[in-house]
N, C-alpha and C. Protein backbone atom coordinates (compact mmCIF):
# COMPACT_ATOMS: atom_id res chain seq x y z
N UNK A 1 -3.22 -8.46 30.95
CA UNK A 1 -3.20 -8.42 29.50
C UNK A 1 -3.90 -9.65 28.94
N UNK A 2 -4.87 -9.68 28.02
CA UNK A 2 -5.50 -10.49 27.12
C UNK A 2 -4.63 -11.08 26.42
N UNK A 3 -4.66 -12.94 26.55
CA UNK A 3 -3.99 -13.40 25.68
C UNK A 3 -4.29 -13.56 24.55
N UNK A 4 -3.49 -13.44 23.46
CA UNK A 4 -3.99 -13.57 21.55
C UNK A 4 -4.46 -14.24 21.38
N UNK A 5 -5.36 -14.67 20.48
CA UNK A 5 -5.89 -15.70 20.03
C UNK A 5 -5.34 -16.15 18.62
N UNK A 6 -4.50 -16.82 18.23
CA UNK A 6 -4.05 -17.06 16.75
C UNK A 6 -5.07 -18.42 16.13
N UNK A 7 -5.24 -18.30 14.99
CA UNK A 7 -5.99 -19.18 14.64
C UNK A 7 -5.32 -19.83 13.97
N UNK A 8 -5.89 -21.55 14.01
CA UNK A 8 -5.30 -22.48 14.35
C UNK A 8 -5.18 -23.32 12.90
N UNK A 9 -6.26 -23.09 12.03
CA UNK A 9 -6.07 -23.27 10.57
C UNK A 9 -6.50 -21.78 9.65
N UNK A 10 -6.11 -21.80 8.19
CA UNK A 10 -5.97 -20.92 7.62
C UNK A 10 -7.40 -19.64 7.22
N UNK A 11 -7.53 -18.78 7.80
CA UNK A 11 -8.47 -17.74 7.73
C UNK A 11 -8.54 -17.46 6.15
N UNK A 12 -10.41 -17.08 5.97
CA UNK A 12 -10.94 -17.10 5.05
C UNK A 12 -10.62 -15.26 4.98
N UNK A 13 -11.55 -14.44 4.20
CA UNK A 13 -11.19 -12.86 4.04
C UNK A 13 -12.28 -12.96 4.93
N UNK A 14 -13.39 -13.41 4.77
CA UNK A 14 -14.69 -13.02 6.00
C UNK A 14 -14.01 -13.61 7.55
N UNK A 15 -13.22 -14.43 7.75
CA UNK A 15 -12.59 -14.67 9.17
C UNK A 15 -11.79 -13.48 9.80
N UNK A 16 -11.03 -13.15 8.69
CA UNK A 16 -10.16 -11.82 8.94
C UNK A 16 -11.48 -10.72 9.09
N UNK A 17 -12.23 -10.70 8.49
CA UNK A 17 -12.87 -8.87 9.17
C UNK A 17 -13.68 -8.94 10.19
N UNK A 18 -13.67 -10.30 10.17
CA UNK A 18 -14.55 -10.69 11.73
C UNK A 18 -13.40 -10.56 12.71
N UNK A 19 -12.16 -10.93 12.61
CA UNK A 19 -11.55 -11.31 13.77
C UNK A 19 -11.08 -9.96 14.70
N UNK A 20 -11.01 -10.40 15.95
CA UNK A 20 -10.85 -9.37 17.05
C UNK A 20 -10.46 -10.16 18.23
N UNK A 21 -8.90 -9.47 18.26
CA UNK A 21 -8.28 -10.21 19.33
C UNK A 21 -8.23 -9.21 20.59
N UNK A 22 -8.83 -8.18 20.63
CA UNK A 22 -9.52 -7.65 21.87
C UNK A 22 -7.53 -6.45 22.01
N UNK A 23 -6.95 -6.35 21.09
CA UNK A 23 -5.71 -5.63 21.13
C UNK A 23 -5.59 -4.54 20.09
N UNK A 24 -4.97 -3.32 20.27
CA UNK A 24 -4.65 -2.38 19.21
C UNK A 24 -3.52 -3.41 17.68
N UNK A 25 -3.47 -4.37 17.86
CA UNK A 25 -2.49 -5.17 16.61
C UNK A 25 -3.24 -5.27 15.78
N UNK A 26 -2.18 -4.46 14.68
CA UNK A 26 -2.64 -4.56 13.35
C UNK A 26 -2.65 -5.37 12.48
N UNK A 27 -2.64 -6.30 11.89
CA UNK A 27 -2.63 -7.79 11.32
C UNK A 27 -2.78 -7.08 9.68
N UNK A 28 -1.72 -8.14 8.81
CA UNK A 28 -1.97 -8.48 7.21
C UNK A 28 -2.63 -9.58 7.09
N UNK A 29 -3.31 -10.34 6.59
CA UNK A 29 -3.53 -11.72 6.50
C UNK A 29 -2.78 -12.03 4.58
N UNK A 30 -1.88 -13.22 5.28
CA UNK A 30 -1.07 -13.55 4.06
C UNK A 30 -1.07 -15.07 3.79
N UNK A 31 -1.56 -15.44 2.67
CA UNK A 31 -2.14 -17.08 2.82
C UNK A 31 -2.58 -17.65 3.81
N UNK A 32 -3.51 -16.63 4.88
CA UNK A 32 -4.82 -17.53 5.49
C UNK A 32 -4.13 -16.98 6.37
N UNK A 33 -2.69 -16.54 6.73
CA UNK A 33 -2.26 -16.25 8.23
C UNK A 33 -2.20 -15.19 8.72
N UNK A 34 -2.62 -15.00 10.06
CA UNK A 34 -2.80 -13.30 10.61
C UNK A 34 -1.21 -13.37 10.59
N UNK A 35 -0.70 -11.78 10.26
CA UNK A 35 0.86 -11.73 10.53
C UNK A 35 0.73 -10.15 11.22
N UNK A 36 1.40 -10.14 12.34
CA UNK A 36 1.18 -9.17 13.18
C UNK A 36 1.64 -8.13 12.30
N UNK A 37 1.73 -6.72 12.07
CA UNK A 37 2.19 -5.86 11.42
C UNK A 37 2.90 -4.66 12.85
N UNK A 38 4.18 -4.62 12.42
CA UNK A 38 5.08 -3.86 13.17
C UNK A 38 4.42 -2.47 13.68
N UNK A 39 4.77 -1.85 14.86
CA UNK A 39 4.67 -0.37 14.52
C UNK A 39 4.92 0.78 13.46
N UNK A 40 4.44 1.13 12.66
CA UNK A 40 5.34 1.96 11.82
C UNK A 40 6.43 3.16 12.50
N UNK A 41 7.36 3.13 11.56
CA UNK A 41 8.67 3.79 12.02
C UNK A 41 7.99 5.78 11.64
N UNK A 42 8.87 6.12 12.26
CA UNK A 42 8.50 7.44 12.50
C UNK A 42 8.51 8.11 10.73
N UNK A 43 9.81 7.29 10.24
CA UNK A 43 10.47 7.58 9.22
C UNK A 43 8.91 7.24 7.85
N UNK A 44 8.60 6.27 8.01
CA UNK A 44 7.42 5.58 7.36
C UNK A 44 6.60 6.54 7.45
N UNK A 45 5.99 7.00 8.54
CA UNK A 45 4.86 7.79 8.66
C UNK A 45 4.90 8.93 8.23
N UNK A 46 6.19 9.68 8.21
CA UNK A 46 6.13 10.86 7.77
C UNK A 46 6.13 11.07 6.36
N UNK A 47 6.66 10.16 5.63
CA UNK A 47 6.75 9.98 4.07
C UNK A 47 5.53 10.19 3.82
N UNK A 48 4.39 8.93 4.08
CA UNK A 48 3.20 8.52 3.96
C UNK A 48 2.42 10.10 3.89
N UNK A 49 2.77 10.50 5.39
CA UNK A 49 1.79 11.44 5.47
C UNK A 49 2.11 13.31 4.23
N UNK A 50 3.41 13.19 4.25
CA UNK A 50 3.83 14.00 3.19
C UNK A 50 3.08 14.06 1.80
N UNK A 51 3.21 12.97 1.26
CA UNK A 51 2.90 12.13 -0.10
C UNK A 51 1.29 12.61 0.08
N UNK A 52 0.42 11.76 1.10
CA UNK A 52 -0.90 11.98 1.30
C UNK A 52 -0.98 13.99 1.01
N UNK A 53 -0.40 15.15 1.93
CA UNK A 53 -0.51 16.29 1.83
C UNK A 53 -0.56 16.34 0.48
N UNK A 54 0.98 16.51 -0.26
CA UNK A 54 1.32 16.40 -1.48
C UNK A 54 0.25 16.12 -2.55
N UNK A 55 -0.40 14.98 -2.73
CA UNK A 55 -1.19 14.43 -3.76
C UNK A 55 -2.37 15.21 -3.48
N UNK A 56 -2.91 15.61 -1.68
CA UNK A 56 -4.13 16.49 -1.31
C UNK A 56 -3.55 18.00 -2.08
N UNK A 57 -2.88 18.69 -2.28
CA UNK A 57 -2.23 19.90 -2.71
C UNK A 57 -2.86 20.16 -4.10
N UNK A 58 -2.15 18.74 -4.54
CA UNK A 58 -2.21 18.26 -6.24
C UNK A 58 -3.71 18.41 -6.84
N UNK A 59 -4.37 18.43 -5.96
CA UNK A 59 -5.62 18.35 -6.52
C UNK A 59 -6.74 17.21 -6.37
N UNK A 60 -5.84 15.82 -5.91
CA UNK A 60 -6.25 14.84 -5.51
C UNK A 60 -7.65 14.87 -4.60
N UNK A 61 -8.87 14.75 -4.58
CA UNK A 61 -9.89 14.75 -3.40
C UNK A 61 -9.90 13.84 -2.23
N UNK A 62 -9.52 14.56 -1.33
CA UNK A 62 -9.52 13.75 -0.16
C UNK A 62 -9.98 12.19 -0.14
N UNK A 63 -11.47 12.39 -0.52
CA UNK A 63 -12.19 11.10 -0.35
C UNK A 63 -11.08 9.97 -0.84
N UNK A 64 -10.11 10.29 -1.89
CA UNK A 64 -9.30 9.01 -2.70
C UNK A 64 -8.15 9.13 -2.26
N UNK A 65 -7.81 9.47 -0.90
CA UNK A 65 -6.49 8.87 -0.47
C UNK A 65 -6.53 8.50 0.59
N UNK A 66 -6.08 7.44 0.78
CA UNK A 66 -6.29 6.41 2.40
C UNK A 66 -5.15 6.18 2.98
N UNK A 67 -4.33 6.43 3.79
CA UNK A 67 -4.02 5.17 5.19
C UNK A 67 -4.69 4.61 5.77
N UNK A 68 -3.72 3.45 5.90
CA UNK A 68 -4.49 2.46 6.72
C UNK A 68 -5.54 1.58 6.05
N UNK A 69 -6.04 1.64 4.85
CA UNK A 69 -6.72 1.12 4.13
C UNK A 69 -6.21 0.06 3.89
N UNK A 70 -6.77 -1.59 3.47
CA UNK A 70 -6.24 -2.86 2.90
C UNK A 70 -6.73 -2.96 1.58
N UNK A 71 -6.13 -3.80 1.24
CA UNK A 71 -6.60 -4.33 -0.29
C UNK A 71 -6.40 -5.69 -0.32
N UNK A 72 -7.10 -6.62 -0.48
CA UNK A 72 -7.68 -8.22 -0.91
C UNK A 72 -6.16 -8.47 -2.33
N UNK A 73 -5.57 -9.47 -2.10
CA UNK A 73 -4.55 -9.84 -3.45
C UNK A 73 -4.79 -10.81 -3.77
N UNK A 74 -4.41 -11.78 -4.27
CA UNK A 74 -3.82 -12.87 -4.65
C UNK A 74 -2.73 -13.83 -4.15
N UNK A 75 -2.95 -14.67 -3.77
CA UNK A 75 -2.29 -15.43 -2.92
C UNK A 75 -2.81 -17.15 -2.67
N UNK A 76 -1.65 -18.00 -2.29
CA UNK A 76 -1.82 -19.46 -2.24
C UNK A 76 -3.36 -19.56 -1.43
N UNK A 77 -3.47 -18.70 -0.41
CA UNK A 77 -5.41 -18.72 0.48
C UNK A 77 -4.78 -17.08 0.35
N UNK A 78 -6.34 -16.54 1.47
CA UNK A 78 -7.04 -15.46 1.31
C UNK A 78 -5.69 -14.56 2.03
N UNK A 79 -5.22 -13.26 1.06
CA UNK A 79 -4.53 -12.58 1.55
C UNK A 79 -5.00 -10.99 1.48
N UNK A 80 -4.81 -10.25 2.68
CA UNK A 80 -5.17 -8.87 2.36
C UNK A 80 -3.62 -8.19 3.13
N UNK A 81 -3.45 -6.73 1.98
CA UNK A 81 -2.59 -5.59 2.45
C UNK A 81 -2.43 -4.78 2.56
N UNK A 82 -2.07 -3.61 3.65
CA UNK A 82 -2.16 -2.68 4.34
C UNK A 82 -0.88 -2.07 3.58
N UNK A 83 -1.08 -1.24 2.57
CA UNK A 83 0.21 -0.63 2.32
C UNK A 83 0.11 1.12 2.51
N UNK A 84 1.63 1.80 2.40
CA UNK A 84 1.58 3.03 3.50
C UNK A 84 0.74 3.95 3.15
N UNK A 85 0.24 4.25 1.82
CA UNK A 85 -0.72 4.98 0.84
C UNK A 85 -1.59 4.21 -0.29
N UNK A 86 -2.85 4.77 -0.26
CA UNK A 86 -3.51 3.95 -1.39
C UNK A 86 -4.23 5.20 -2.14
N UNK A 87 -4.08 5.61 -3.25
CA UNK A 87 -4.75 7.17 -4.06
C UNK A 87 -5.75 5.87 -5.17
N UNK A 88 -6.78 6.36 -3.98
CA UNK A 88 -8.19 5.27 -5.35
C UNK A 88 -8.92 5.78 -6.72
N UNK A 89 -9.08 5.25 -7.33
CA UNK A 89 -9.81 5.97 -8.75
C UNK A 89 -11.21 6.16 -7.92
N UNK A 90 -11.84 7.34 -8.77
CA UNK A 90 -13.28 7.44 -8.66
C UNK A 90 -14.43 6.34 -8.18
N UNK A 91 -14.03 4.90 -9.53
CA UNK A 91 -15.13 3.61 -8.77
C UNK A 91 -14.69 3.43 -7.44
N UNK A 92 -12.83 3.10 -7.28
CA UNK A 92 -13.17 2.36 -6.14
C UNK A 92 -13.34 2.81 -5.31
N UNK A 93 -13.00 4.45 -4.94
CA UNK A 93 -13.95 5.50 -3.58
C UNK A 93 -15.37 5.29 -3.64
N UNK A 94 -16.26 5.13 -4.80
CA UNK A 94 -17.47 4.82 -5.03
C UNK A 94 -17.63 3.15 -4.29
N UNK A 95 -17.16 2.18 -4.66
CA UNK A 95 -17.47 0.94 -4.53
C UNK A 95 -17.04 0.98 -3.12
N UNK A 96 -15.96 1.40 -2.59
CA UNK A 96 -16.38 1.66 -1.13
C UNK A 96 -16.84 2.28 -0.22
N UNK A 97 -17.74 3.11 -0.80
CA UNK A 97 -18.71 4.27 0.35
C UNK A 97 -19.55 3.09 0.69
N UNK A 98 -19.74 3.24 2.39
CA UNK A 98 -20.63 2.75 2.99
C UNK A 98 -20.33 1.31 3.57
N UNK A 99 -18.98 1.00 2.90
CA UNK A 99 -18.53 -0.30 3.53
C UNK A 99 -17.89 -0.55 5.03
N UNK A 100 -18.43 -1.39 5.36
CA UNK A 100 -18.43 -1.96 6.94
C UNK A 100 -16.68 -1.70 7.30
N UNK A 101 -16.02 -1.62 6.28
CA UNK A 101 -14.51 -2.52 6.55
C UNK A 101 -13.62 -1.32 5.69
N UNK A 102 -12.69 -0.77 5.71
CA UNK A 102 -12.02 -0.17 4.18
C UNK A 102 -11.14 -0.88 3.90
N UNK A 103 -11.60 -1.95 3.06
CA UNK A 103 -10.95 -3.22 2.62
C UNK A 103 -11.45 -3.16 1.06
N UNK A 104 -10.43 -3.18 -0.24
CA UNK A 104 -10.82 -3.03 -1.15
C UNK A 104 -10.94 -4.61 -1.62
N UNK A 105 -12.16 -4.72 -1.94
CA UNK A 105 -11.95 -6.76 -2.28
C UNK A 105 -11.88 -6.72 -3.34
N UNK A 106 -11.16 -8.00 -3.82
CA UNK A 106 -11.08 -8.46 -5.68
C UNK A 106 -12.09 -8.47 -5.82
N UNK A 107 -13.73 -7.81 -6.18
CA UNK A 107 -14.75 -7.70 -6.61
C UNK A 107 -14.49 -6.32 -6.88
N UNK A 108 -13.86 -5.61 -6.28
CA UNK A 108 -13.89 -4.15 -6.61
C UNK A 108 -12.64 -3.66 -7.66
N UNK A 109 -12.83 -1.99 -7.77
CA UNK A 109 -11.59 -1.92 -9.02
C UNK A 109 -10.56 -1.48 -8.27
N UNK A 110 -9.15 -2.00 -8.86
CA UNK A 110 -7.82 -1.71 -7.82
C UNK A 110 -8.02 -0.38 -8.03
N UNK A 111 -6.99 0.51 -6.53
CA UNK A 111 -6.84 1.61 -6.87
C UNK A 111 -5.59 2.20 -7.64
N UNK A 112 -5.54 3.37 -8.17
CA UNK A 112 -5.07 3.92 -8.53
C UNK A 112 -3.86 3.49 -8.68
N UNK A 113 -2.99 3.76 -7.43
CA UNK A 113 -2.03 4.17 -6.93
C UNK A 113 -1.41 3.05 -5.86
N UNK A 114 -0.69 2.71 -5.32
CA UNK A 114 -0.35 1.74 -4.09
C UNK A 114 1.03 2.55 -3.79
N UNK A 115 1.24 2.59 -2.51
CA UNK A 115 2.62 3.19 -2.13
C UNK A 115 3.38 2.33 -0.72
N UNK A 116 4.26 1.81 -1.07
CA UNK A 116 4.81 1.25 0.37
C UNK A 116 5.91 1.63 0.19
N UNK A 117 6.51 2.31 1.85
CA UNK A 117 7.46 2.98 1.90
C UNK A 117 8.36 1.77 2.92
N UNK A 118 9.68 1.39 2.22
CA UNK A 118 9.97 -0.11 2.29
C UNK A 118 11.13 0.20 4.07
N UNK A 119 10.51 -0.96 4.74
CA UNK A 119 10.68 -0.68 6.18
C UNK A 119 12.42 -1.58 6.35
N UNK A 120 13.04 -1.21 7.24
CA UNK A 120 14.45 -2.19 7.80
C UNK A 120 14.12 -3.76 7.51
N UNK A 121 14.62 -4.50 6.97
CA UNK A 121 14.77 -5.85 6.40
C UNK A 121 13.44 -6.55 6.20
N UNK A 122 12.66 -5.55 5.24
CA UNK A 122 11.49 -5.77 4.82
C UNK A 122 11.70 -5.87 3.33
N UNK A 123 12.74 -5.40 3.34
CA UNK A 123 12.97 -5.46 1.14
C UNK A 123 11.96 -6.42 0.33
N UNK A 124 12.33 -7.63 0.62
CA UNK A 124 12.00 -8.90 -0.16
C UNK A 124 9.74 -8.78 0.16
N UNK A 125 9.79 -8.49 0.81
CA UNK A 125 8.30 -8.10 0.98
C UNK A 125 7.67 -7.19 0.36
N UNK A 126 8.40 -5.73 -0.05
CA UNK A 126 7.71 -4.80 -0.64
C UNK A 126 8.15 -5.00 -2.26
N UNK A 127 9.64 -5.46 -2.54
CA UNK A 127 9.99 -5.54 -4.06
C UNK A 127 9.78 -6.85 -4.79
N UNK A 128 9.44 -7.75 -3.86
CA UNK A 128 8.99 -8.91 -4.76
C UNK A 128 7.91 -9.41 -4.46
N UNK A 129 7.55 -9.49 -3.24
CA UNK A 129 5.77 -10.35 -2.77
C UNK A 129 5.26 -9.20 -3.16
N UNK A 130 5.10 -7.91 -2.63
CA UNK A 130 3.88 -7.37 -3.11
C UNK A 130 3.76 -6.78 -4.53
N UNK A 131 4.85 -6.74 -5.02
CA UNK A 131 5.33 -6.03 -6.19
C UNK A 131 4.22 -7.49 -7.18
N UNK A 132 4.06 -8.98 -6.89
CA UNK A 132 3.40 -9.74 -7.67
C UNK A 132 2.27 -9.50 -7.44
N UNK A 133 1.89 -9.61 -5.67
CA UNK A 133 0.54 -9.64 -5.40
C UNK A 133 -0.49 -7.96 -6.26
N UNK A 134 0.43 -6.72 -5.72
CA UNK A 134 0.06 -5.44 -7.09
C UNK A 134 -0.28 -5.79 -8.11
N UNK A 135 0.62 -7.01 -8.93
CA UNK A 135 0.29 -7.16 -10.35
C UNK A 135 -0.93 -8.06 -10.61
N UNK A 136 -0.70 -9.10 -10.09
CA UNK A 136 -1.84 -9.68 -10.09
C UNK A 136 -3.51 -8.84 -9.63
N UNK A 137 -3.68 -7.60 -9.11
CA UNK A 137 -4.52 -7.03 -9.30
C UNK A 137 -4.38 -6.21 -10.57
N UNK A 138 -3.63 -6.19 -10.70
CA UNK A 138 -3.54 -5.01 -12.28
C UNK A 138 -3.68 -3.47 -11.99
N UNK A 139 -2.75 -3.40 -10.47
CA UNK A 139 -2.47 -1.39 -9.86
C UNK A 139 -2.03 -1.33 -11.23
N UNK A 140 -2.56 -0.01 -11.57
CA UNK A 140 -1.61 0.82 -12.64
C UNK A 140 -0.45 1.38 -12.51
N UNK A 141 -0.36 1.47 -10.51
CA UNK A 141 0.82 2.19 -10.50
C UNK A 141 1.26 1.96 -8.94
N UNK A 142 2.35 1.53 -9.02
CA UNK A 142 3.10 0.90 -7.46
C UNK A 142 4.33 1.52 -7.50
N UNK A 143 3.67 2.51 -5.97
CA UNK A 143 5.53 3.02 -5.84
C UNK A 143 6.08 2.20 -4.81
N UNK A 144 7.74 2.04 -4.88
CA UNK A 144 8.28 1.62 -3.67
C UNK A 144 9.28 2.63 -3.68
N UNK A 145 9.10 3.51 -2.24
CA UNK A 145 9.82 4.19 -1.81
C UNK A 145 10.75 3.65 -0.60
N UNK A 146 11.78 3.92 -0.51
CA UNK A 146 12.99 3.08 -0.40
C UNK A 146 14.01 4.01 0.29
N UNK A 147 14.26 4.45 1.76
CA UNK A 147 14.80 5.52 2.22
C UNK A 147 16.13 5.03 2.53
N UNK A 148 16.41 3.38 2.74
CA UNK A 148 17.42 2.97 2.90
C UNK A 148 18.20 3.03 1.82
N UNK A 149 17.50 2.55 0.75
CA UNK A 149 18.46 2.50 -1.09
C UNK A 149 19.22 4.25 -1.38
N UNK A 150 17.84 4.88 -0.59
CA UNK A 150 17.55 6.53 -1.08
C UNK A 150 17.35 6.14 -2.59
N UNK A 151 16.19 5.84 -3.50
CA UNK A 151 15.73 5.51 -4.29
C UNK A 151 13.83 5.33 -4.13
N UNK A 152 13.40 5.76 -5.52
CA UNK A 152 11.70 5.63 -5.53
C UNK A 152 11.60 4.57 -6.86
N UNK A 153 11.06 3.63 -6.31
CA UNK A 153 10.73 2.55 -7.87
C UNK A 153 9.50 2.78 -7.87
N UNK A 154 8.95 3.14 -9.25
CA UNK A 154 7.88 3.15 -9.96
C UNK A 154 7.66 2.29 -10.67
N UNK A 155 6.67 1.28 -10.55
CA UNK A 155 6.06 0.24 -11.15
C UNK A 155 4.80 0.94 -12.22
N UNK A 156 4.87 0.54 -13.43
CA UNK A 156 3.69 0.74 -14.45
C UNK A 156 3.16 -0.45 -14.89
N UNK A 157 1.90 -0.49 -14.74
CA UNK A 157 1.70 -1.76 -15.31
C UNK A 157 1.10 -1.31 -17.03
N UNK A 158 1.90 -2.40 -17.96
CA UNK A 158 1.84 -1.83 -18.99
C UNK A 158 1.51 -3.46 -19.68
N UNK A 159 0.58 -3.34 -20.25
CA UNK A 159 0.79 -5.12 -21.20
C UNK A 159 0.76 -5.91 -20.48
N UNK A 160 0.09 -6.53 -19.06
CA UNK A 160 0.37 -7.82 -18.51
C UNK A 160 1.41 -7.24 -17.59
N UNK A 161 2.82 -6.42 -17.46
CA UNK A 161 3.58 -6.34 -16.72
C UNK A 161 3.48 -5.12 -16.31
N UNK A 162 4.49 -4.95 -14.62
CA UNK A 162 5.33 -3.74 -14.27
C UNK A 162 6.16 -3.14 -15.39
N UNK A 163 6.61 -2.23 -15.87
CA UNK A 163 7.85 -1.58 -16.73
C UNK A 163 7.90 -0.96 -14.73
N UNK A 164 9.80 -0.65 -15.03
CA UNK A 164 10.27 -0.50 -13.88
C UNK A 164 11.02 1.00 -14.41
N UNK A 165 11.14 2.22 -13.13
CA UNK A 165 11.58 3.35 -13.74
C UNK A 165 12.11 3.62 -12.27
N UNK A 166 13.54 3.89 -12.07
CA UNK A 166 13.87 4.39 -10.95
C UNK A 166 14.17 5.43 -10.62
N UNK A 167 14.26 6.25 -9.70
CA UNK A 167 14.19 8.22 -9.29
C UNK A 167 15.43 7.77 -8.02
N UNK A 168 16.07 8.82 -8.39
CA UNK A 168 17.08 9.20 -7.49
C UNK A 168 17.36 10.42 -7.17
N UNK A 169 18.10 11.11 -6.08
CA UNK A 169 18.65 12.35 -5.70
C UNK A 169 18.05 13.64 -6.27
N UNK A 170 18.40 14.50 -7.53
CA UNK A 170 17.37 15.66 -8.01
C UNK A 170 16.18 15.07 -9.30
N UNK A 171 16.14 14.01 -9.52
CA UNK A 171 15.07 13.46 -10.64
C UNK A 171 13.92 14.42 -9.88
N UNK A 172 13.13 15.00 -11.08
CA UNK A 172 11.55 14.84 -10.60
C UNK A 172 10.87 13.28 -11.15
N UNK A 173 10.07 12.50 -10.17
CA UNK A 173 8.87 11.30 -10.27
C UNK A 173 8.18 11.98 -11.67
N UNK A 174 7.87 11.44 -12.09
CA UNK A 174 7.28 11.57 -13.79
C UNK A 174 5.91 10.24 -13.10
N UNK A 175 4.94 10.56 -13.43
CA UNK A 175 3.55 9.63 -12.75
C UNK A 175 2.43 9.12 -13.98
N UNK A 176 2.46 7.82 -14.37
CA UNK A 176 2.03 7.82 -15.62
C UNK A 176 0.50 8.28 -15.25
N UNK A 177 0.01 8.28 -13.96
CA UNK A 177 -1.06 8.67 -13.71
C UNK A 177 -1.28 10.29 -13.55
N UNK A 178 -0.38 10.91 -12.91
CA UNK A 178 -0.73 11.99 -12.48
C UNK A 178 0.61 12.79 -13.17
N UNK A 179 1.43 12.53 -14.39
CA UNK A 179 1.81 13.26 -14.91
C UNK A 179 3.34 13.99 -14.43
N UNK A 180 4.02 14.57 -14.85
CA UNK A 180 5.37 14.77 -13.85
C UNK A 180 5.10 15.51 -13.06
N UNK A 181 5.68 15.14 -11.72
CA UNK A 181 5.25 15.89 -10.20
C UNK A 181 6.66 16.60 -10.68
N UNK A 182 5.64 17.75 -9.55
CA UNK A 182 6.79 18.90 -8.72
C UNK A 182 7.28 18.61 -7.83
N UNK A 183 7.85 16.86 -8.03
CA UNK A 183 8.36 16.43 -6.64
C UNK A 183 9.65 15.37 -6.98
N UNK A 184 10.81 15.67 -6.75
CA UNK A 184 12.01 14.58 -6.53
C UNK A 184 12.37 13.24 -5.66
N UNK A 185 13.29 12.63 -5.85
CA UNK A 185 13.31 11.63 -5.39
C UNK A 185 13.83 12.29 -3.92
N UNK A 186 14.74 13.22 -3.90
CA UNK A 186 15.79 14.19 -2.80
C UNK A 186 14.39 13.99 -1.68
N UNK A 187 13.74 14.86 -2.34
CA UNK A 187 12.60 15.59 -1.31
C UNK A 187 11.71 14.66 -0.76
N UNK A 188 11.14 13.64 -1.55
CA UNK A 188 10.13 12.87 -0.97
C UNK A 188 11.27 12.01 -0.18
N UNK A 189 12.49 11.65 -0.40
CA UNK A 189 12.95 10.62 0.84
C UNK A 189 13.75 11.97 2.02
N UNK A 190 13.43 12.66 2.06
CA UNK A 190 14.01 13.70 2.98
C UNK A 190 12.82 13.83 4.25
N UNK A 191 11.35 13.93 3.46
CA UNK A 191 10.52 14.07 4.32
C UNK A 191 10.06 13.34 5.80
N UNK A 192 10.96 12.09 5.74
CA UNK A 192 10.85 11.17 6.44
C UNK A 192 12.04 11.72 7.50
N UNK A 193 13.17 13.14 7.43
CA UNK A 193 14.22 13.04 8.37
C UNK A 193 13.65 14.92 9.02
């Protein structure tokens, strides 16, 4: 087995898309630091991939919904994040055709949509770090889906801020983007069992 290579002072965003530690590890870079990123849980993936069908159903065009995609934030040094769904507007599927990387950089327009489906004692990561680093790009719309709470927080960015709207048990998600879904809080955290 190849030993890691961690780097030894804080990575730039061009260090991160260069870097290759010769391993399938998936890395965030969060103020300059590679941070290994867990396996996703079975439970994670299936949400993700539901949501992805779902929004493909909706009408959504393929081209604008990603896993696995990063996005460039805001942060003390250079931070990028991998969250479980990203539904992009028109530019930024445009501003990234043809790019080396599917890395949306602060030169480009946030997308749409951001979705992280919040993992075992990850809370404080998805409802408050990224919930700033989201704002500070100005997402219009950040879900945190939440299978442990059994709860969906919808972030709007409205005026400078999130407005916060929470979905539980038979609610249908109401989407300031995409309008009220034919979809509950029940069902989208079910999809994951």
């Amino acid at each position: 087995m190849k030993p890691m290579l961690i780097a030894t002072q804080p990575m730039t965003l061009e260090d991160y898309l260069k870097y290759d530690d010769g391993t399938d590890t998936r890395y965030e870079l969060v103020n300059g630091e590679l941070i290994p990123m867990p396996t996703e849980s079975e439970l994670n993936n299936r949400i993700a991939s539901f949501l992805f069908a779902y929004f493909l159903q909706s009408g959504i065009p393929y081209y604008c919904l990603r896993i696995g995609a990063q996005i460039a934030v805001s942060g003390a040094r250079a931070t990028a994040r991998e969250p479980d769904l990203l539904v992009l507007s028109e530019e930024t599927a445009a501003a990234l055709e043809g790019a080396a990387h599917c890395l949306i950089t602060q030169d480009m327009p946030p997308p749409s949509l951001v979705v992280e489906v919040v993992s075992p004692k990850q809370e404080n990561r998805d409802y408050r770090y990224k919930r700033t680093e989201y704002a500070a790009r100005q997402i219009p719309e950040y879900w945190i889906v939440d299978p442990i709470a059994q709860k969906v927080t919808m972030l709007e960015w409205v005026d400078g801020l999130y407005e916060e709207q929470i979905y539980q048990e038979e609610q249908a998600i109401a989407s300031p983007q995409f309008g009220t879904l034919n979809l509950t809080a029940a069902t989208l955290l079910s999809a994951g069992r």
